[in-house]
PDB file of N, CA and C in Angstrom:
ATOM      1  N   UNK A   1      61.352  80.537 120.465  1.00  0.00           N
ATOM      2  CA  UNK A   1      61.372  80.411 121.919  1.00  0.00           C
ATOM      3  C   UNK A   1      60.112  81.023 122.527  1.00  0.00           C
ATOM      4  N   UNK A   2      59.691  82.448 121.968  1.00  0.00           N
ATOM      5  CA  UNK A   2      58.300  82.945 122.372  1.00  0.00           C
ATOM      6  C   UNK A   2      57.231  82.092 122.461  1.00  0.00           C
ATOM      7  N   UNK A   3      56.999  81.259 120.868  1.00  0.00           N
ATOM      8  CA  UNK A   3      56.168  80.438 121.035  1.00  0.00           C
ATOM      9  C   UNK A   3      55.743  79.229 122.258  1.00  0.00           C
ATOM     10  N   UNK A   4      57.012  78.734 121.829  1.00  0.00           N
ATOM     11  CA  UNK A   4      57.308  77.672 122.649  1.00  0.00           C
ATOM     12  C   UNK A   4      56.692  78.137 124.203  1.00  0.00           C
ATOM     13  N   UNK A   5      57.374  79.188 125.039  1.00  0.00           N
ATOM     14  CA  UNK A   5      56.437  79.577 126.208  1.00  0.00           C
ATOM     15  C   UNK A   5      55.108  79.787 126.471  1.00  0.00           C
ATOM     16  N   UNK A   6      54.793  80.196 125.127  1.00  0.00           N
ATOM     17  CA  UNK A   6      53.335  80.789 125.181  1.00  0.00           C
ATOM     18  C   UNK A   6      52.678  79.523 124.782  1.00  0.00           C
ATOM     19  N   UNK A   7      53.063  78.412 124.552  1.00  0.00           N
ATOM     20  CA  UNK A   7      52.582  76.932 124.584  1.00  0.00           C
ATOM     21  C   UNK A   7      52.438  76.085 126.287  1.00  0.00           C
ATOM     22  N   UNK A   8      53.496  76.460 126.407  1.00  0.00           N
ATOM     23  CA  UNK A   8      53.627  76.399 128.286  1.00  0.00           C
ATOM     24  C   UNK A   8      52.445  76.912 128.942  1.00  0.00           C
ATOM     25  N   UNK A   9      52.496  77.990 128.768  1.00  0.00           N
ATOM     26  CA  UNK A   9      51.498  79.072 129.684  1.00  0.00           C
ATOM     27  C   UNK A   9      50.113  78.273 129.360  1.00  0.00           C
ATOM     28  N   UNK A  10      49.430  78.117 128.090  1.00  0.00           N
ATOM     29  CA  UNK A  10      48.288  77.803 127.430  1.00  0.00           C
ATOM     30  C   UNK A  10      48.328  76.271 128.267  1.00  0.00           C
ATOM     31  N   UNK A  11      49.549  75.429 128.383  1.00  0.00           N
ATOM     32  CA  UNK A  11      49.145  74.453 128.303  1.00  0.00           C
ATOM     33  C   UNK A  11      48.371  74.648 130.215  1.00  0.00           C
ATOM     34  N   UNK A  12      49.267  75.345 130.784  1.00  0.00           N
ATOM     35  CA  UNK A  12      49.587  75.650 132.421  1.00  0.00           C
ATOM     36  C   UNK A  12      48.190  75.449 132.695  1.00  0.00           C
ATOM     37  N   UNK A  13      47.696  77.016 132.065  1.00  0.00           N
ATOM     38  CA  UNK A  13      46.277  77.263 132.032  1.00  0.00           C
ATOM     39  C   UNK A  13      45.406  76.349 131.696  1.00  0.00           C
ATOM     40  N   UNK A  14      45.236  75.489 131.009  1.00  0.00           N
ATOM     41  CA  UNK A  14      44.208  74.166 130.525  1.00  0.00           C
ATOM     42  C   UNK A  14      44.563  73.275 131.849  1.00  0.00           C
ATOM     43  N   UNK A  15      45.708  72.919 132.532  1.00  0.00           N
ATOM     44  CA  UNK A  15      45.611  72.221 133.561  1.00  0.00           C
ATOM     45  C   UNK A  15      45.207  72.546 134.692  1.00  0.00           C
ATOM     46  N   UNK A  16      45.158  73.487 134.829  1.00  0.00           N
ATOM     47  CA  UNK A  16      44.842  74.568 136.142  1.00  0.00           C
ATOM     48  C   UNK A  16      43.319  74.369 135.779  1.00  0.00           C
ATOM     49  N   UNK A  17      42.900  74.982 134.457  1.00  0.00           N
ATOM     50  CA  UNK A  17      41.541  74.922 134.281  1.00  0.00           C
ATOM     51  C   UNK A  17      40.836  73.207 134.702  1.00  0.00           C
ATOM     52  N   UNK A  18      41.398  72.647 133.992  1.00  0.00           N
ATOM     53  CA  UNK A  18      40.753  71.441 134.503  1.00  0.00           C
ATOM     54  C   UNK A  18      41.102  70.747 135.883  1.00  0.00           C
ATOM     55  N   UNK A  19      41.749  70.982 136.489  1.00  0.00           N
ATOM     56  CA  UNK A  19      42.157  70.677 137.887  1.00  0.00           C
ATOM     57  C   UNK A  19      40.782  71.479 138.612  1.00  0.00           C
ATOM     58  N   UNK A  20      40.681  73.079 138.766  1.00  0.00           N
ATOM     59  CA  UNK A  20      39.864  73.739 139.484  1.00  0.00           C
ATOM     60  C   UNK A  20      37.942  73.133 138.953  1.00  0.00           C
ATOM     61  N   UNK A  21      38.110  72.342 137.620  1.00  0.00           N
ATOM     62  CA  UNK A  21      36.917  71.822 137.473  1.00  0.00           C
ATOM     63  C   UNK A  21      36.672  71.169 137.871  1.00  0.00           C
ATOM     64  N   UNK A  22      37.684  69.909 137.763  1.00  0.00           N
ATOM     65  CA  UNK A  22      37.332  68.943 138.473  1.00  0.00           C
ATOM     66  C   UNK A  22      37.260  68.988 140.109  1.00  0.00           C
ATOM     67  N   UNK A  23      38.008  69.894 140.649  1.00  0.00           N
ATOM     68  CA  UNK A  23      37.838  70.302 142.084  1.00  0.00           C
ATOM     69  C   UNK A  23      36.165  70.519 142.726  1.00  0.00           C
ATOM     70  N   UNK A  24      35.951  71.551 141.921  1.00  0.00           N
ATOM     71  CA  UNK A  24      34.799  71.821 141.685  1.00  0.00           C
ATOM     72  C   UNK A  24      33.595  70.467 142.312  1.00  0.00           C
ATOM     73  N   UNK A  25      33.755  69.817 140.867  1.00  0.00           N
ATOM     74  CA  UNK A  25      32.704  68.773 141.149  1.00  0.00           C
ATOM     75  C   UNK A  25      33.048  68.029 142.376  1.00  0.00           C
ATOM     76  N   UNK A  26      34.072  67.500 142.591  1.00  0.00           N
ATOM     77  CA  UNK A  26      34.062  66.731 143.826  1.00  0.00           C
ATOM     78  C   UNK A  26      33.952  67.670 144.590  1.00  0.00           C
ATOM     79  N   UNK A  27      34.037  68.857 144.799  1.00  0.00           N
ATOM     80  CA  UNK A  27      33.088  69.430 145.940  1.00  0.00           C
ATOM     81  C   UNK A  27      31.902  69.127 146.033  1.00  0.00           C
ATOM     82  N   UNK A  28      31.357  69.241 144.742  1.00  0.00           N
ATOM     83  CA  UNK A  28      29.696  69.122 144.889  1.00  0.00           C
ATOM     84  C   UNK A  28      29.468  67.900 145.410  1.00  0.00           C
ATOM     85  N   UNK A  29      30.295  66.623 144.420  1.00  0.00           N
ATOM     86  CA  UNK A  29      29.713  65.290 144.801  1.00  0.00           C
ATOM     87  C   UNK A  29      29.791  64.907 146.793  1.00  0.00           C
ATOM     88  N   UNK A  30      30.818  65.709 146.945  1.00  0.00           N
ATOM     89  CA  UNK A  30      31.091  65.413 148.605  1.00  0.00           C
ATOM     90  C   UNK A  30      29.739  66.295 149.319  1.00  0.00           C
ATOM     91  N   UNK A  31      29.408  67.198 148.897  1.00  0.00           N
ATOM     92  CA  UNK A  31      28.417  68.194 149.836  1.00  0.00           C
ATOM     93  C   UNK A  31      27.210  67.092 149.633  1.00  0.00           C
ATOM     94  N   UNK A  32      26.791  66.919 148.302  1.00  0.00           N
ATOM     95  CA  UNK A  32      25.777  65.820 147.989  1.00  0.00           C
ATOM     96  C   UNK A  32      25.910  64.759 148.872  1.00  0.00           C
ATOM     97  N   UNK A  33      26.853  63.972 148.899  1.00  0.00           N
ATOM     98  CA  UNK A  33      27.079  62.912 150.019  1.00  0.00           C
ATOM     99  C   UNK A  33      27.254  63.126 151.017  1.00  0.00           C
ATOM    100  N   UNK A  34      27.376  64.064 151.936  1.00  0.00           N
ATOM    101  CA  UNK A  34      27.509  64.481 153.092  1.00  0.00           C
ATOM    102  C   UNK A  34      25.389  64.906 153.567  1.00  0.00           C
ATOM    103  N   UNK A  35      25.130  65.603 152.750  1.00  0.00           N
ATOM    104  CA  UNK A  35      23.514  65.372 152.716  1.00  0.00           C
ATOM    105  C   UNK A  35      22.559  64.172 152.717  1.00  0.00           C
ATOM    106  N   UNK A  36      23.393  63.319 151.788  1.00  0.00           N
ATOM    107  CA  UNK A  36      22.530  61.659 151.897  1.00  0.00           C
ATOM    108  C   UNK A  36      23.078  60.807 152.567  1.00  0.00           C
ATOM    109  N   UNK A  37      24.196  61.598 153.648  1.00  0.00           N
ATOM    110  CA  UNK A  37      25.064  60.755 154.263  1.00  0.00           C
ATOM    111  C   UNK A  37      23.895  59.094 154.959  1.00  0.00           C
ATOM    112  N   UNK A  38      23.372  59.772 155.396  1.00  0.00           N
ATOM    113  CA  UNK A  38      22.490  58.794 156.144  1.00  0.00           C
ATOM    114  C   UNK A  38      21.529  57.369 155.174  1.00  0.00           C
ATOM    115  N   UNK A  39      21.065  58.331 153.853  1.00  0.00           N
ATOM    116  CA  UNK A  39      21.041  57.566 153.065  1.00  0.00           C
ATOM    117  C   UNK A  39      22.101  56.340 152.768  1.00  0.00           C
ATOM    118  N   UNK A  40      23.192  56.493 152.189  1.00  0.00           N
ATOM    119  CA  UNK A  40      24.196  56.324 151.834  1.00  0.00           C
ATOM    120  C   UNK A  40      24.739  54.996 152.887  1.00  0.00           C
ATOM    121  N   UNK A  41      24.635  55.344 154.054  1.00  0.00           N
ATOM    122  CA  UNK A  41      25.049  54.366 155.225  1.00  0.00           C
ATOM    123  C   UNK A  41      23.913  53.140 154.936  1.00  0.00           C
ATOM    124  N   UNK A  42      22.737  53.914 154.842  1.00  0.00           N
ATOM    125  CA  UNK A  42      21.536  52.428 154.882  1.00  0.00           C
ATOM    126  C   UNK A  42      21.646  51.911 153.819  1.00  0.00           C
ATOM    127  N   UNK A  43      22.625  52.254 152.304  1.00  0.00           N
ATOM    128  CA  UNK A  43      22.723  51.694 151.113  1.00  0.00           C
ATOM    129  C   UNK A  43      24.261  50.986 151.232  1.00  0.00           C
ATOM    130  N   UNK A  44      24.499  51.253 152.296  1.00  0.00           N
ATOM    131  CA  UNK A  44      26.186  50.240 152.108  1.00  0.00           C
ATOM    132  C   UNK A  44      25.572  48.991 153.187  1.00  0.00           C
ATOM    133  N   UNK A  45      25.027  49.123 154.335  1.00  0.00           N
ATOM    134  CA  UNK A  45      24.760  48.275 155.087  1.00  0.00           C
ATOM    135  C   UNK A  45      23.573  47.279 154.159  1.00  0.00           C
ATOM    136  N   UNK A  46      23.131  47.453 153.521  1.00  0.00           N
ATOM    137  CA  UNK A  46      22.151  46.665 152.567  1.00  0.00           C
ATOM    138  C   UNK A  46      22.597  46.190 151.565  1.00  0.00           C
ATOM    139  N   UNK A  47      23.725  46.610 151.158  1.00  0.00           N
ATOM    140  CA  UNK A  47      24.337  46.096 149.967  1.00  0.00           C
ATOM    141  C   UNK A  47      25.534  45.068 150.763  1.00  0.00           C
ATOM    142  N   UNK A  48      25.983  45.278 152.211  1.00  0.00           N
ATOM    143  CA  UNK A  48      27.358  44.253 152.682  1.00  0.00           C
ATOM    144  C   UNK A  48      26.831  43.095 153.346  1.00  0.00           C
ATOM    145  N   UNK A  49      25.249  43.165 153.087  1.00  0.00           N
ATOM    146  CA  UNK A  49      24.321  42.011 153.928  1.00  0.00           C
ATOM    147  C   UNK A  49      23.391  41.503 152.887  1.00  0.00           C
TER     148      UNK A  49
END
């Protein structure tokens, strides 16, 4: 039964870990796009025309 929890916890932790990573990056990718926002607008309007 010890084990078994301490498989839980490990697993908890690896999801947590990768959740807060991936959080992470889409922070970055959003701050990045929020900077080329303007870029970004003249690359959708050029690409829907």
């Amino acid at each position: 039964m010890d084990s078994q929890n301490n498989l839980s916890q490990r697993v908890d932790l690896s999801i947590r870990t990768l959740l807060e990573l991936q959080l992470s990056q889409w922070q970055q990718l959003r701050s990045q796009l929020e900077a080329d926002e303007e870029v970004s607008q003249v690359s959708i309007v050029y690409c829907t025309t």
